[in-house]
C-alpha atoms as a PDB file:
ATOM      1  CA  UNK A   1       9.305  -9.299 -14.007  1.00  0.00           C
ATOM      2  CA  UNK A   2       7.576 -10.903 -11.140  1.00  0.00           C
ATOM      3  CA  UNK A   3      11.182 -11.940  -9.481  1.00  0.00           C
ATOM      4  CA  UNK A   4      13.140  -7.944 -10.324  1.00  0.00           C
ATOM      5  CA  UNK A   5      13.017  -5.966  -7.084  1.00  0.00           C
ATOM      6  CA  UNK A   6      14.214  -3.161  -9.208  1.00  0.00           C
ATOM      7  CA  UNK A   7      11.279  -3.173 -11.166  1.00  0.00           C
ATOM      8  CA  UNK A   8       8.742  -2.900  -8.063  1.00  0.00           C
ATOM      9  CA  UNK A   9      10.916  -0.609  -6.789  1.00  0.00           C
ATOM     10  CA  UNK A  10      10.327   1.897  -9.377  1.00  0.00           C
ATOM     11  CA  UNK A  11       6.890   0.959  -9.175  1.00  0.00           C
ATOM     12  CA  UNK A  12       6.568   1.858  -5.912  1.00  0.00           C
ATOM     13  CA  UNK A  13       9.062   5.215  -5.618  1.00  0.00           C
ATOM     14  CA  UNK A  14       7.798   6.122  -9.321  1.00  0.00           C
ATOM     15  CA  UNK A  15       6.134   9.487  -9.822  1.00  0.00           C
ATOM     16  CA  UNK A  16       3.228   8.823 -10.939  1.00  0.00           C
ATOM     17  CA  UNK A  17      -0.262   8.228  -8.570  1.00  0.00           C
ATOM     18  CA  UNK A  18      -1.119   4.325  -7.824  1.00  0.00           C
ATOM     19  CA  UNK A  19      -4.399   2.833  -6.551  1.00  0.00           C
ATOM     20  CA  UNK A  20      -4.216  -0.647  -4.221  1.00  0.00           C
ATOM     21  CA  UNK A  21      -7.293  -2.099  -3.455  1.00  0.00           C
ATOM     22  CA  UNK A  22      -7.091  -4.573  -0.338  1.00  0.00           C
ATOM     23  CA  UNK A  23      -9.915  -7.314  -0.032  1.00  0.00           C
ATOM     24  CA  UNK A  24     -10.560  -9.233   3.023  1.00  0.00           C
ATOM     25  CA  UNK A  25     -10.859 -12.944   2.953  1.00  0.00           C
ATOM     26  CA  UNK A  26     -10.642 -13.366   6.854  1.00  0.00           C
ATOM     27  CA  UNK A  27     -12.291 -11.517   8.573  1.00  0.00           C
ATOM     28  CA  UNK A  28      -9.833  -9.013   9.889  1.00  0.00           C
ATOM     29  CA  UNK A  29      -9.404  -5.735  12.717  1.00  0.00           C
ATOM     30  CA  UNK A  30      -8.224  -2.580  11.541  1.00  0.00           C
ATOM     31  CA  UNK A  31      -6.172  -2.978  14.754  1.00  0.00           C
ATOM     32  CA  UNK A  32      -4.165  -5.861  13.551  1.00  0.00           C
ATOM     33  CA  UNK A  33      -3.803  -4.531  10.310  1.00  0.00           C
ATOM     34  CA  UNK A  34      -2.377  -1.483  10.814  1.00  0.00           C
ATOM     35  CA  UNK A  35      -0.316  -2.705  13.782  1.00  0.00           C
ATOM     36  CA  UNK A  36       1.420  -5.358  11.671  1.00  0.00           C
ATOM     37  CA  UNK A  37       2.091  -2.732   8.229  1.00  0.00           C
ATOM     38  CA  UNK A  38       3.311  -0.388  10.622  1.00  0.00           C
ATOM     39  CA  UNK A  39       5.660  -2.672  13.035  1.00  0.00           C
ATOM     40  CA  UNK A  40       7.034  -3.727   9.390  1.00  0.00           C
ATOM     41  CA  UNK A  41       7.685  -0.065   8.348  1.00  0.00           C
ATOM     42  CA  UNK A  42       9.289   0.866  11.326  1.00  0.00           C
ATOM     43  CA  UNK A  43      11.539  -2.064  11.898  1.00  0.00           C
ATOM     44  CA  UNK A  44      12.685  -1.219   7.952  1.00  0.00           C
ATOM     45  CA  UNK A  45      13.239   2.521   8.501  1.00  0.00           C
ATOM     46  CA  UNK A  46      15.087   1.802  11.813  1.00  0.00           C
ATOM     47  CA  UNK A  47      17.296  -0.607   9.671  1.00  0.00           C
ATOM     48  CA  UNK A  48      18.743   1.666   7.655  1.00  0.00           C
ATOM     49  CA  UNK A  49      18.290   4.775   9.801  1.00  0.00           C
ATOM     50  CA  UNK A  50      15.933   7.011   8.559  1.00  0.00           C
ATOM     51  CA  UNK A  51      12.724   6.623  11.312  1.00  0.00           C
ATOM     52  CA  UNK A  52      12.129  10.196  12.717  1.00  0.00           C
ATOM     53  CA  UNK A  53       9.780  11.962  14.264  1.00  0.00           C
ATOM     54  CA  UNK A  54       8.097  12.747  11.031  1.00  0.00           C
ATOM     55  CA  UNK A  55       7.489   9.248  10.483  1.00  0.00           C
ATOM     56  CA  UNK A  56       6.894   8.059  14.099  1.00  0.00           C
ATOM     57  CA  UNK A  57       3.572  10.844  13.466  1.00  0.00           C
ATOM     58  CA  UNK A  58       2.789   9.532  10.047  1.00  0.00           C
ATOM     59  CA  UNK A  59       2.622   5.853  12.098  1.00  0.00           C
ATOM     60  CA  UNK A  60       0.362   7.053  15.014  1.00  0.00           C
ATOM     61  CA  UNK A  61      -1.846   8.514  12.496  1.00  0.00           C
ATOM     62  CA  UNK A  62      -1.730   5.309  10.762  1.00  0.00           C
ATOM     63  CA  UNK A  63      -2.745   3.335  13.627  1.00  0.00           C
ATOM     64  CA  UNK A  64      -5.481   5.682  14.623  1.00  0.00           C
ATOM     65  CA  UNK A  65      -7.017   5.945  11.278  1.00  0.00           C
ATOM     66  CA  UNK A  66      -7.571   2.066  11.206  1.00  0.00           C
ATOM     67  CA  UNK A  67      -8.290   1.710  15.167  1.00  0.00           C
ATOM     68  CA  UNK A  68     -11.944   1.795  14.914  1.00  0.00           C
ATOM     69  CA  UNK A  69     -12.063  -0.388  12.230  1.00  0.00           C
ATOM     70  CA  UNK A  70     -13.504  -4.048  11.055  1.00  0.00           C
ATOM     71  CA  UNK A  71     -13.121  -5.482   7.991  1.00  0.00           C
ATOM     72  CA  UNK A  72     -15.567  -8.737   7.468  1.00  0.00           C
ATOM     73  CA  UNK A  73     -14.620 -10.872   4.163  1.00  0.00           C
ATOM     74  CA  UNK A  74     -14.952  -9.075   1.027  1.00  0.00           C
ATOM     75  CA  UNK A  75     -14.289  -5.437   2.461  1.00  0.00           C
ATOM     76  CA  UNK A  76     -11.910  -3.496   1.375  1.00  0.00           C
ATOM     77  CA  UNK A  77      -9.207  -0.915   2.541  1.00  0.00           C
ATOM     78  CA  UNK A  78      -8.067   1.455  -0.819  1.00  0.00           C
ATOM     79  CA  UNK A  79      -5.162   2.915  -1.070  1.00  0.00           C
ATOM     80  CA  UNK A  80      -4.143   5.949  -3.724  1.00  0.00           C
ATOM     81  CA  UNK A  81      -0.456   7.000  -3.375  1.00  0.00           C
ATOM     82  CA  UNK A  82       0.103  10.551  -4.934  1.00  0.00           C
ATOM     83  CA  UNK A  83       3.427  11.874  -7.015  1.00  0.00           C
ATOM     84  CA  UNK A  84       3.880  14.323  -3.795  1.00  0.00           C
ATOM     85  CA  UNK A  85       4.291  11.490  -1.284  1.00  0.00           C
ATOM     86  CA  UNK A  86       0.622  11.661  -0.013  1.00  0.00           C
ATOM     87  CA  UNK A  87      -1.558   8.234   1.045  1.00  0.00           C
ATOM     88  CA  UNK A  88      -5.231   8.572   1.236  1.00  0.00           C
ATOM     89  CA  UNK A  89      -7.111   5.691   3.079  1.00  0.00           C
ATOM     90  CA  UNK A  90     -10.539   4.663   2.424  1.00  0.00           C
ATOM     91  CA  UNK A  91     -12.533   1.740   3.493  1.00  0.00           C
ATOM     92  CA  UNK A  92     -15.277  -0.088   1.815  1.00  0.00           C
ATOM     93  CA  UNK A  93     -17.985  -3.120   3.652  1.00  0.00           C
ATOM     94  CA  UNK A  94     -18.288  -4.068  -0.795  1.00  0.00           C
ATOM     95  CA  UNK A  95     -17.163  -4.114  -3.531  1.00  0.00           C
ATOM     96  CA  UNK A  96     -17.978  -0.070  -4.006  1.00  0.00           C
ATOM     97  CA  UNK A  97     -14.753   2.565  -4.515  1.00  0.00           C
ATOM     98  CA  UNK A  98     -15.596   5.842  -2.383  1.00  0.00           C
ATOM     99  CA  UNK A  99     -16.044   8.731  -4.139  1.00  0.00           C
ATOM    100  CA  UNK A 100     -13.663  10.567  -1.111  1.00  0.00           C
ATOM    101  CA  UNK A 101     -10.978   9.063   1.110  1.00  0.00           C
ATOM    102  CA  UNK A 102     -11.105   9.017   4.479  1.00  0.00           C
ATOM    103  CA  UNK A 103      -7.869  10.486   5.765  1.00  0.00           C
ATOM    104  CA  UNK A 104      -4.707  11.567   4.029  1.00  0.00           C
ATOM    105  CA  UNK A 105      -1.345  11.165   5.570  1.00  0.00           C
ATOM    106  CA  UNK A 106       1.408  13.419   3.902  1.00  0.00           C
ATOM    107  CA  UNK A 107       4.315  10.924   4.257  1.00  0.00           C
ATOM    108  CA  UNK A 108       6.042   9.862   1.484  1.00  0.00           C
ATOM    109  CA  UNK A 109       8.291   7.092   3.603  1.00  0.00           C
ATOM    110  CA  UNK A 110       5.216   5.995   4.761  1.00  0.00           C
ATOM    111  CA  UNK A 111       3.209   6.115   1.688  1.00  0.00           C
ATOM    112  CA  UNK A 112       5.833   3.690  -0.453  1.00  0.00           C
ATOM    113  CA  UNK A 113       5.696   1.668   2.498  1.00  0.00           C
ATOM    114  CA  UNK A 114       2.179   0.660   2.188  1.00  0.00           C
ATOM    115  CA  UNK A 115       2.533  -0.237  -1.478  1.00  0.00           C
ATOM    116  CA  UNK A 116       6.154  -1.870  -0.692  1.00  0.00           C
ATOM    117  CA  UNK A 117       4.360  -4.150   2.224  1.00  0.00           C
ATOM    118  CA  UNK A 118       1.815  -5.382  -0.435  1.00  0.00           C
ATOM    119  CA  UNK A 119       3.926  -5.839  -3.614  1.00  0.00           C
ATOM    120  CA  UNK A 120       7.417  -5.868  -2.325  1.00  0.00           C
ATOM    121  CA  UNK A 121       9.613  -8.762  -2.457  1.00  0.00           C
ATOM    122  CA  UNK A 122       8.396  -9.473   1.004  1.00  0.00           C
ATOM    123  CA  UNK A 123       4.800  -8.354   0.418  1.00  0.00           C
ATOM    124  CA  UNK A 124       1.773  -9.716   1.730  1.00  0.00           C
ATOM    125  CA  UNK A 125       0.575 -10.436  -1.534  1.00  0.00           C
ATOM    126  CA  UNK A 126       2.228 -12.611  -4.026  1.00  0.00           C
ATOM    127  CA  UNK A 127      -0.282 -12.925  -6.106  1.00  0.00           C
ATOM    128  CA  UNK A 128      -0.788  -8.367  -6.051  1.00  0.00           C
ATOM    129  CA  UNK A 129       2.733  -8.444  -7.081  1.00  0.00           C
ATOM    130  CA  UNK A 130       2.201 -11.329 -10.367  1.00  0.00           C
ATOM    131  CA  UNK A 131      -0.791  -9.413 -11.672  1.00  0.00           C
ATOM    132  CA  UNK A 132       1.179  -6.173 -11.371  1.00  0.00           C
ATOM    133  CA  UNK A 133       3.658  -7.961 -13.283  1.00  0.00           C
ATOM    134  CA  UNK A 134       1.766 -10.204 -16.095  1.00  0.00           C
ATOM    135  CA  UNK A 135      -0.287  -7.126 -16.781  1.00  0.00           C
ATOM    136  CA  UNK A 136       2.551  -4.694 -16.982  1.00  0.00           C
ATOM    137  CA  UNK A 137       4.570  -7.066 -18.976  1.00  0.00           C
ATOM    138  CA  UNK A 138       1.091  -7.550 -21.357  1.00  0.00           C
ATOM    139  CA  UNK A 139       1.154  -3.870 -21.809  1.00  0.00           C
ATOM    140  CA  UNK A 140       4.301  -3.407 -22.526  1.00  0.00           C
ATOM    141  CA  UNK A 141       4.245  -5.885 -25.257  1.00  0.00           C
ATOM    142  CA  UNK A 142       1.518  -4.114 -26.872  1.00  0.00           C
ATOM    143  CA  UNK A 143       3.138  -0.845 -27.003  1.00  0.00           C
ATOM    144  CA  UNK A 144       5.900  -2.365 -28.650  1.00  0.00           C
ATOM    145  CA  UNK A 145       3.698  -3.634 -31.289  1.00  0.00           C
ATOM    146  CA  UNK A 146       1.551  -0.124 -32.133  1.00  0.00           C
END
């Protein structure tokens, strides 16, 4: 599973809500994260023609949500992608989950482009996108068995 685009692709447009937690290592800016998701997004949606100005909005919003922002190792930006194309953003200095986001962006583009940048075949995290698959696939085998 780990190597099917299709697969992550339907994990990513299906409709159903998802929950990515992010955990620094490095210490990071909120600046250079959201600067580098969002040059990715944009180059993509050029690619293929479908940037407007709804998502050139959904990007500034982006940026300024995470402008402010420092993550030292071991915080943690949280992601929850709704059926309706919604992306909340929270942030976390530990290991806690907030009971309430911080700002949602109504965006569905850019909202499968978060989770695409992290599990995607060209995602940030390789190892996001094995666990999603080794747990998935673990799952799977057990519902084949009950």
């Amino acid at each position: 599973l780990t190597e099917s685009v299709e697969f992550f692709r339907e994990i990513v447009t299906g409709p159903f809500e998802k929950f990515t937690q992010v955990t620094t290592i490095l210490p990071l800016t909120g600046q250079q994260y959201s600067e580098k998701v969002s040059e990715n997004c944009v180059a993509i949606w050029k690619s293929i023609g479908i940037y407007t100005d709804a998502e050139a909005k959904a990007i500034e919003k982006f940026l300024e949500v995470f402008k402010d922002q420092n993550f030292p190792p071991g915080a943690s930006i949280l992601f929850t992608q709704s059926p309706n194309g919604s992306l909340t953003i929270s942030f976390s200095k530990d290991a806690s989950i907030p009971e309430a986001g911080n700002v949602v962006i109504e965006n569905k583009l850019l909202s499968e482009a978060v989770l695409e940048s992290i599990i995607g075949k060209h995602g940030v995290s390789p190892e996001a996108r094995q666990s999603v698959a080794a747990r998935l696939s673990e799952l799977l085998k057990y519902s084949c068995h009950n």
